[in-house]
N, C-alpha and C. Protein backbone atom coordinates (compact mmCIF):
# COMPACT_ATOMS: atom_id res chain seq x y z
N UNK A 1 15.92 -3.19 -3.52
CA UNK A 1 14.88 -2.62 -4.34
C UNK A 1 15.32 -1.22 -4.74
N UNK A 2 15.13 -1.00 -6.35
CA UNK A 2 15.79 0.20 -6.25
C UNK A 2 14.55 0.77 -7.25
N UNK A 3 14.12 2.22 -7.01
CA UNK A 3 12.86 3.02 -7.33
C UNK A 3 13.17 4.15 -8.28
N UNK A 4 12.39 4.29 -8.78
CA UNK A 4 12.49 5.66 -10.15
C UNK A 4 12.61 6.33 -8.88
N UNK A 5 13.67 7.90 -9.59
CA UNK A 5 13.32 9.17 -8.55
C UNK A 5 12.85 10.19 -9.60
N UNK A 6 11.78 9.39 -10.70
CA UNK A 6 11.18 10.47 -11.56
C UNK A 6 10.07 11.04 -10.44
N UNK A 7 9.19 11.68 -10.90
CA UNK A 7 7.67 12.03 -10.14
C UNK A 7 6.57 10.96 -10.89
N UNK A 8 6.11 10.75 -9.61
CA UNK A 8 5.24 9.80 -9.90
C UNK A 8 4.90 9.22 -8.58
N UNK A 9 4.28 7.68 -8.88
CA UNK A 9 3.82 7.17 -7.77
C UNK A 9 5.11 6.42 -7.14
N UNK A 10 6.33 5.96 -7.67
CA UNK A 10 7.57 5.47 -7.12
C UNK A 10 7.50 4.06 -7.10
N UNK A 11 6.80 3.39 -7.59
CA UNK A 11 6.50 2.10 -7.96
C UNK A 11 7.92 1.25 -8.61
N UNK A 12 8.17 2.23 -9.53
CA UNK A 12 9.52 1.52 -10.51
C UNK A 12 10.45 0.36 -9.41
N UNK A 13 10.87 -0.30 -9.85
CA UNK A 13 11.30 -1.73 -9.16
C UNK A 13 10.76 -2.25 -7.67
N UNK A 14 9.42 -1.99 -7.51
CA UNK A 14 8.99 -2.28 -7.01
C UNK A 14 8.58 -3.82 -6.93
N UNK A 15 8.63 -5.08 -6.44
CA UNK A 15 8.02 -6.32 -6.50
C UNK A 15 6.87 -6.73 -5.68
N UNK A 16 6.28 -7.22 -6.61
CA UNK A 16 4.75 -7.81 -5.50
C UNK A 16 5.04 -8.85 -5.22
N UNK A 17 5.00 -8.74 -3.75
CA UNK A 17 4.37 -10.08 -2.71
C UNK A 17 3.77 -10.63 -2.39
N UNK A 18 2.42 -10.75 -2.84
CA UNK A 18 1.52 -11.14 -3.13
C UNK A 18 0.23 -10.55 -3.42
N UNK A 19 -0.64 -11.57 -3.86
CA UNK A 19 -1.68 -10.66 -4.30
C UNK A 19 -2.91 -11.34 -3.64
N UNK A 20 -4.16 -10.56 -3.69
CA UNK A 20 -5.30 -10.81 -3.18
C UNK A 20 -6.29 -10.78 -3.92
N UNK A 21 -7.23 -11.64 -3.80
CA UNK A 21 -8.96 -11.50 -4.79
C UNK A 21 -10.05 -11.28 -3.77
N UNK A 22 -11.33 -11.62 -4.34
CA UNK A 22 -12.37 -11.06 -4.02
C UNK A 22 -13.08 -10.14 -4.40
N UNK A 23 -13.80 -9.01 -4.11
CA UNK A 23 -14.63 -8.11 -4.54
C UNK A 23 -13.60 -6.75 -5.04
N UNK A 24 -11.78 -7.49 -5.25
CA UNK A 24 -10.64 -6.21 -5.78
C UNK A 24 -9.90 -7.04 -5.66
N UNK A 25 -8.88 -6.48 -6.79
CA UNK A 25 -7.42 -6.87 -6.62
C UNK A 25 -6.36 -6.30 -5.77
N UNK A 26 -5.31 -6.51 -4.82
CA UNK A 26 -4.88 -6.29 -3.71
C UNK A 26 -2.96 -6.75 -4.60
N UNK A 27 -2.63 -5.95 -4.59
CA UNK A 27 -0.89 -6.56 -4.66
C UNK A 27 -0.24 -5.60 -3.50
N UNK A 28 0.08 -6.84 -3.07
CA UNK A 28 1.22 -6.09 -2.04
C UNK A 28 2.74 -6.08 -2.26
N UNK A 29 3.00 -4.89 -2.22
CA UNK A 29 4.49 -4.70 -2.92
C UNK A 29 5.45 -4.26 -1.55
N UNK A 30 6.84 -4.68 -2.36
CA UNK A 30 7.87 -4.11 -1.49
C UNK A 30 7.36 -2.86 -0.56
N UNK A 31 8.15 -2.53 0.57
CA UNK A 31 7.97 -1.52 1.66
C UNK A 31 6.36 -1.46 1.89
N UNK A 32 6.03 -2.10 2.15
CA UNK A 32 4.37 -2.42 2.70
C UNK A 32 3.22 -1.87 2.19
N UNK A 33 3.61 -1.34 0.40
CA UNK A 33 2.72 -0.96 -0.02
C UNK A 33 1.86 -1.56 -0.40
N UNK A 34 0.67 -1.14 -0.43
CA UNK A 34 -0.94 -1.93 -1.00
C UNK A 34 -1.11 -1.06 -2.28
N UNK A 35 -1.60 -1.82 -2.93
CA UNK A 35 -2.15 -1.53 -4.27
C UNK A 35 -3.47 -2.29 -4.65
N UNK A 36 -5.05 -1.28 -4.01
CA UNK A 36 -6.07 -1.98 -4.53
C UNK A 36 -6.77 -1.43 -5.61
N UNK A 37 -7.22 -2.44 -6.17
CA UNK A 37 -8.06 -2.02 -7.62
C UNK A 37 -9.96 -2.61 -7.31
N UNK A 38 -10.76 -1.79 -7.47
CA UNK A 38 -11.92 -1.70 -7.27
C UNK A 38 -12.75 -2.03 -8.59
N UNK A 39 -11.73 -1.22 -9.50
CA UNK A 39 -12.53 -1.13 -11.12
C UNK A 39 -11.72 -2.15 -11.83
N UNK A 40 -13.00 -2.23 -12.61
CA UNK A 40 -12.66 -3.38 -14.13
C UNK A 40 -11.43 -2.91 -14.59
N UNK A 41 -10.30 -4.38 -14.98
CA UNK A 41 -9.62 -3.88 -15.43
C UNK A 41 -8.85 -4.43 -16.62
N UNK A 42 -7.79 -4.47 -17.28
CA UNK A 42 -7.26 -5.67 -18.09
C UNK A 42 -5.86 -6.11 -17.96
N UNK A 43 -5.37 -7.25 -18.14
CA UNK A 43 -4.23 -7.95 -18.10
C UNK A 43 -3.70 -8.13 -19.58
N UNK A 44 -2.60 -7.33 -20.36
CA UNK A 44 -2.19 -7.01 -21.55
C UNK A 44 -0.76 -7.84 -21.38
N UNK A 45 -0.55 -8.64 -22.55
CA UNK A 45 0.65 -9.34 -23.00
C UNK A 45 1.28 -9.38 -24.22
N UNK A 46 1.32 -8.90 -24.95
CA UNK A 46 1.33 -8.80 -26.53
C UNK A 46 -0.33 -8.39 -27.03
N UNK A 47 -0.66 -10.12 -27.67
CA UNK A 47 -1.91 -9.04 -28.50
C UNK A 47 -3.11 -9.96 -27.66
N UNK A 48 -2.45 -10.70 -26.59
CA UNK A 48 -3.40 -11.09 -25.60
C UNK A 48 -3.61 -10.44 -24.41
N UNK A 49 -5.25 -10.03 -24.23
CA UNK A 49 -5.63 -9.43 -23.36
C UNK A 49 -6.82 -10.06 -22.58
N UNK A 50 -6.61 -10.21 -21.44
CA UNK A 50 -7.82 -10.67 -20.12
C UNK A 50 -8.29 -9.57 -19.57
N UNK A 51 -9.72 -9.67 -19.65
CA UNK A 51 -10.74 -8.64 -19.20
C UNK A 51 -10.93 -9.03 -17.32
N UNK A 52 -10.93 -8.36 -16.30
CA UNK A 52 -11.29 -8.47 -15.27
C UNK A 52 -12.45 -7.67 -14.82
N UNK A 53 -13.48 -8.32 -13.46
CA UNK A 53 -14.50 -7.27 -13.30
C UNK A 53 -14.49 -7.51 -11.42
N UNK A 54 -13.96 -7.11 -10.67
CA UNK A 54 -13.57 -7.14 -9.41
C UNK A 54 -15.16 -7.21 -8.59
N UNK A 55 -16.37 -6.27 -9.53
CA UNK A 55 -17.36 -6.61 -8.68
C UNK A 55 -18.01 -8.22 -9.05
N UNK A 56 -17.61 -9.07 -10.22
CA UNK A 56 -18.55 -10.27 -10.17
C UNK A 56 -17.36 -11.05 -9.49
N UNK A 57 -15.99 -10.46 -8.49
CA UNK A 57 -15.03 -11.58 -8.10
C UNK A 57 -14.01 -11.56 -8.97
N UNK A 58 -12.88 -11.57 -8.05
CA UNK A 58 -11.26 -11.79 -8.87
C UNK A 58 -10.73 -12.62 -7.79
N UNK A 59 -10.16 -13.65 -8.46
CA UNK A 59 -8.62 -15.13 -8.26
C UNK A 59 -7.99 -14.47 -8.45
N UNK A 60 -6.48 -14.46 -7.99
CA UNK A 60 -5.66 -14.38 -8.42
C UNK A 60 -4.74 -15.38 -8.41
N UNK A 61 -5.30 -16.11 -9.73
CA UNK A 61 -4.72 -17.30 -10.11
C UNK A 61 -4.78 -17.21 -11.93
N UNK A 62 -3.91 -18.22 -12.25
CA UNK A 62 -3.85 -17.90 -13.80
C UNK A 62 -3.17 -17.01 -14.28
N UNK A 63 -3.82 -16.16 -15.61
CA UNK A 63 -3.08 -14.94 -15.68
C UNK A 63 -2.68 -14.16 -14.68
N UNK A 64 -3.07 -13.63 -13.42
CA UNK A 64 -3.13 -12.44 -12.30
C UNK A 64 -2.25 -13.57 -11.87
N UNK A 65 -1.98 -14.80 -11.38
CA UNK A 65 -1.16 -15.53 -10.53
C UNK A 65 0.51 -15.16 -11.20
N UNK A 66 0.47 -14.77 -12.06
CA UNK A 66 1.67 -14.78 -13.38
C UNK A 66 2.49 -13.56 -12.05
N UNK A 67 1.66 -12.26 -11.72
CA UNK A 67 2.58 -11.27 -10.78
C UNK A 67 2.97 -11.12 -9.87
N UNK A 68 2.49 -12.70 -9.33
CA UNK A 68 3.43 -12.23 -8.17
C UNK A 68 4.77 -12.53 -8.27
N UNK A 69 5.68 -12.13 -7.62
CA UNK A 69 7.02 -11.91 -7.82
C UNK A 69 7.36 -11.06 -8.91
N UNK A 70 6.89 -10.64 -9.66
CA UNK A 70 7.10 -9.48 -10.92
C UNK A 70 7.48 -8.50 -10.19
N UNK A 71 8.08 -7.57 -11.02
CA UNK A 71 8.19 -6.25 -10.09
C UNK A 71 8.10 -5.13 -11.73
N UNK A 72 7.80 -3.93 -10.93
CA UNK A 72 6.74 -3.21 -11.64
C UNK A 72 8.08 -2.29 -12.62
N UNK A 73 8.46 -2.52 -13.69
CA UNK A 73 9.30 -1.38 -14.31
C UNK A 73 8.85 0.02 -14.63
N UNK A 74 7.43 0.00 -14.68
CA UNK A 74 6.96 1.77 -14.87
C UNK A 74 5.85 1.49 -14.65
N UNK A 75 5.93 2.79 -13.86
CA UNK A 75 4.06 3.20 -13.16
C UNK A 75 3.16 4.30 -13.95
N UNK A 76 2.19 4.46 -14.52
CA UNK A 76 1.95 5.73 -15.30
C UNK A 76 0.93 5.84 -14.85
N UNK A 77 0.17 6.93 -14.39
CA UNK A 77 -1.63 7.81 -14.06
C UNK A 77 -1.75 8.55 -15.10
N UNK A 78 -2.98 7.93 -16.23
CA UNK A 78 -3.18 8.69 -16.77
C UNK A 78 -3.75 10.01 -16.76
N UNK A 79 -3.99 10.64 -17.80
CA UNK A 79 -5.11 12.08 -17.64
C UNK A 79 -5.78 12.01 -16.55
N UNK A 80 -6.58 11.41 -17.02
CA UNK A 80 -7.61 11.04 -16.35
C UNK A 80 -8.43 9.81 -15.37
N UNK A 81 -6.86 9.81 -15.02
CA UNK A 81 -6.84 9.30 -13.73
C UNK A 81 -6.93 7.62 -13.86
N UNK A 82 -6.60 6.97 -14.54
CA UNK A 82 -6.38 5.52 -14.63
C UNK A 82 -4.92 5.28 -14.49
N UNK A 83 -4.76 3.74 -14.53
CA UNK A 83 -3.42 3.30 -14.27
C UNK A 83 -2.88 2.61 -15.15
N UNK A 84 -1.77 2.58 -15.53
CA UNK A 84 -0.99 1.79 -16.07
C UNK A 84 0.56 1.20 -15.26
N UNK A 85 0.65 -0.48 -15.16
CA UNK A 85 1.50 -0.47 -14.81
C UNK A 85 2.29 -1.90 -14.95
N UNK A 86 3.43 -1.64 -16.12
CA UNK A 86 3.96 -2.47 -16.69
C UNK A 86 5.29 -3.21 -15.92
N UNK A 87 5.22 -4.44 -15.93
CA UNK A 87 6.07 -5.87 -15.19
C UNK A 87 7.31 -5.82 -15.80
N UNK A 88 8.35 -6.81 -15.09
CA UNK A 88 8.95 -7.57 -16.22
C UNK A 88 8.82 -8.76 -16.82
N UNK A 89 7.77 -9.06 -16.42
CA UNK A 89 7.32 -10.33 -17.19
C UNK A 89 6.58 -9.75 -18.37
N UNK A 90 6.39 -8.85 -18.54
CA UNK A 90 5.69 -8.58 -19.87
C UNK A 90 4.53 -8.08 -20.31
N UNK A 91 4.11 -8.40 -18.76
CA UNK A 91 2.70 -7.92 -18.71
C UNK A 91 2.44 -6.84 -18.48
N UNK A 92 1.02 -5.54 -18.66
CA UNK A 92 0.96 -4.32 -18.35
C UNK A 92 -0.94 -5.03 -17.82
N UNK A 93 -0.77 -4.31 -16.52
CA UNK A 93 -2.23 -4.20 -15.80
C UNK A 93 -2.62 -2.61 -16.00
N UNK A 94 -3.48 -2.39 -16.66
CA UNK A 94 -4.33 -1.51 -17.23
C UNK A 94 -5.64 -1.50 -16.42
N UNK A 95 -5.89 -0.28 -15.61
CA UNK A 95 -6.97 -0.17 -14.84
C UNK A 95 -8.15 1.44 -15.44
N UNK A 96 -8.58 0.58 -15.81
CA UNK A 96 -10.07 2.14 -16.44
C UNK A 96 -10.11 3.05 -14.90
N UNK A 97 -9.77 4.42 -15.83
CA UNK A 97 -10.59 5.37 -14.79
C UNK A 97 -11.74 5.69 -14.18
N UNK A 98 -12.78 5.61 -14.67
CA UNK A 98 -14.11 5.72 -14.33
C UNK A 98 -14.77 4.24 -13.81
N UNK A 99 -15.15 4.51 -12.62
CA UNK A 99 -15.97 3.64 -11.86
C UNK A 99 -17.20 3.18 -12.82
N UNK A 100 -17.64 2.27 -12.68
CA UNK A 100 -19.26 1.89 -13.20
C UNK A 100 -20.44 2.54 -12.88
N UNK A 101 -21.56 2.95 -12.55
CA UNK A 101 -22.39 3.16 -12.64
C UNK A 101 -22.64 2.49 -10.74
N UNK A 102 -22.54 3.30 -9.65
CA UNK A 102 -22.70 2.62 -8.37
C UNK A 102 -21.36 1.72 -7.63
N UNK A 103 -20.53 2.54 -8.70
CA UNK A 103 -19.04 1.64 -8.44
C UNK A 103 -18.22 2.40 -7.44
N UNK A 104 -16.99 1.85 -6.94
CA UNK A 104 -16.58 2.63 -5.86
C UNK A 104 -16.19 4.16 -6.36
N UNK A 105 -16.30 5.11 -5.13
CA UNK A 105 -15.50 6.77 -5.87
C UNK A 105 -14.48 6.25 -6.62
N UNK A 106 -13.51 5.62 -6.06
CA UNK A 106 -11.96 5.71 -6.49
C UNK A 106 -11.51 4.69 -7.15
N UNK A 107 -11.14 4.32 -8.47
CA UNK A 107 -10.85 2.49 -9.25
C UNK A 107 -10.04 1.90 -8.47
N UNK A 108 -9.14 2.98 -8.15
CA UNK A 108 -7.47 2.17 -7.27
C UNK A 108 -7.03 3.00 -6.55
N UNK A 109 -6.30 2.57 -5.36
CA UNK A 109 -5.86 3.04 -4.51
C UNK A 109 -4.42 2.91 -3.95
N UNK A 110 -3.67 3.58 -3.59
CA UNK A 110 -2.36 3.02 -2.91
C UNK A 110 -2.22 3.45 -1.99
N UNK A 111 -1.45 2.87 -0.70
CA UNK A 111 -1.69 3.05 0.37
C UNK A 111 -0.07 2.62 0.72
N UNK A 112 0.44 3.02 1.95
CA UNK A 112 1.63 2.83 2.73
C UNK A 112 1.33 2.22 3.58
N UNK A 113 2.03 1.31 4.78
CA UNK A 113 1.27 1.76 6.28
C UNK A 113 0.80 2.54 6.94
N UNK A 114 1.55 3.40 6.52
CA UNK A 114 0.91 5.00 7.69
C UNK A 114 -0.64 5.63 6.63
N UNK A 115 -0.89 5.37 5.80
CA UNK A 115 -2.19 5.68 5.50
C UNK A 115 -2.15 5.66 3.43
N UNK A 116 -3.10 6.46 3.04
CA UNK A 116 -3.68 6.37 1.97
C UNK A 116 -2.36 7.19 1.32
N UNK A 117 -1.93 7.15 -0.20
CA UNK A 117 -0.82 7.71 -0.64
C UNK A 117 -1.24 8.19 -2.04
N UNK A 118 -2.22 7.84 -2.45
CA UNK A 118 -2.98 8.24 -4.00
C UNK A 118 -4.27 7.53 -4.02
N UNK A 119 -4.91 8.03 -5.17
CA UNK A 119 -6.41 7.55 -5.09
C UNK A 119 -6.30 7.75 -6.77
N UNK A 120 -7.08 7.08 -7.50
CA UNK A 120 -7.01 7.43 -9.13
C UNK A 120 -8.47 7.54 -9.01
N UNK A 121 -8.61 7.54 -10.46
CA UNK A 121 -10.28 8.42 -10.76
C UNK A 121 -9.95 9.54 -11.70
N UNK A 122 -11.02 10.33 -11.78
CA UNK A 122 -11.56 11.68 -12.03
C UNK A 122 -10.63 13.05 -11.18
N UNK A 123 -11.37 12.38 -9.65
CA UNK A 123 -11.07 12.93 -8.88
C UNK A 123 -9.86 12.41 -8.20
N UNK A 124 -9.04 11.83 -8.58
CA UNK A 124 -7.75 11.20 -7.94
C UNK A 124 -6.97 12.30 -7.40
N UNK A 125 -6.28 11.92 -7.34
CA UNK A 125 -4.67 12.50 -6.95
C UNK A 125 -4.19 11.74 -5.42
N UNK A 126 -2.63 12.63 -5.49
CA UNK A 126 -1.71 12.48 -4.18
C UNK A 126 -3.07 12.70 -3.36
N UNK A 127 -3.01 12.03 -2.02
CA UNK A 127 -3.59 12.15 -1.05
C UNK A 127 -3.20 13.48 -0.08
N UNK A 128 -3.78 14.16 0.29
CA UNK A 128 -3.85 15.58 0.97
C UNK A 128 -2.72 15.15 2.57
């Protein structure tokens, strides 16, 4: 596995090992990272796009079944704190910054084993 040494979250050739549904999306990537998503989000392929909403339930089957084994060529946090993060399969998972209305603080999260490693949002950032 070999990783951007730009700044950033370090994602670049990263591959997911699988992924998880339920009330978020869960990819688990190389070196035991977690990657959960809380907030609505979309699955972009050209000029086809799948809407997701993690609180009415996410499969990850179908389109979302498409990543596992993908591995991530660029990671981007936007401004304001959303995600972007494009495959080589083609796909880019696009996660909104702002929670819903009673939605979790944070849309997405990444995590190591040893603990929490970023938080996106508003209020995101590197973890303290």
């Amino acid at each position: 596995m070999e990783r951007s040494t730009e700044p950033g979250l370090g994602l670049d050739g990263c591959a997911v090992r699988s992924l998880g549904g339920g009330d978020r999306l869960v990819l688990r990537l190389d070196g035991g990272l977690l990657l959960t998503v809380r907030n609505d989000f979309r699955l972009l392929r050209g000029a086809k796009v799948d809407h997701f909403y993690p609180a009415l339930g996410v499969t990850p089957s179908g389109a979302l079944g498409t990543l596992t084994d993908a591995t991530v060529t660029r990671a981007t946090v936007t401004p304001a704190g959303g995600l972007h993060l494009v495959f080589d399969t083609g796909h880019t998972l696009a996660v909104a910054p702002d929670p819903a209305p009673d939605g979790p603080v944070h849309p997405w999260q990444l995590a190591s084993p040893d603990g929490v490693l970023f938080t996106g949002g508003p209020d995101g950032g590197p973890a303290a």
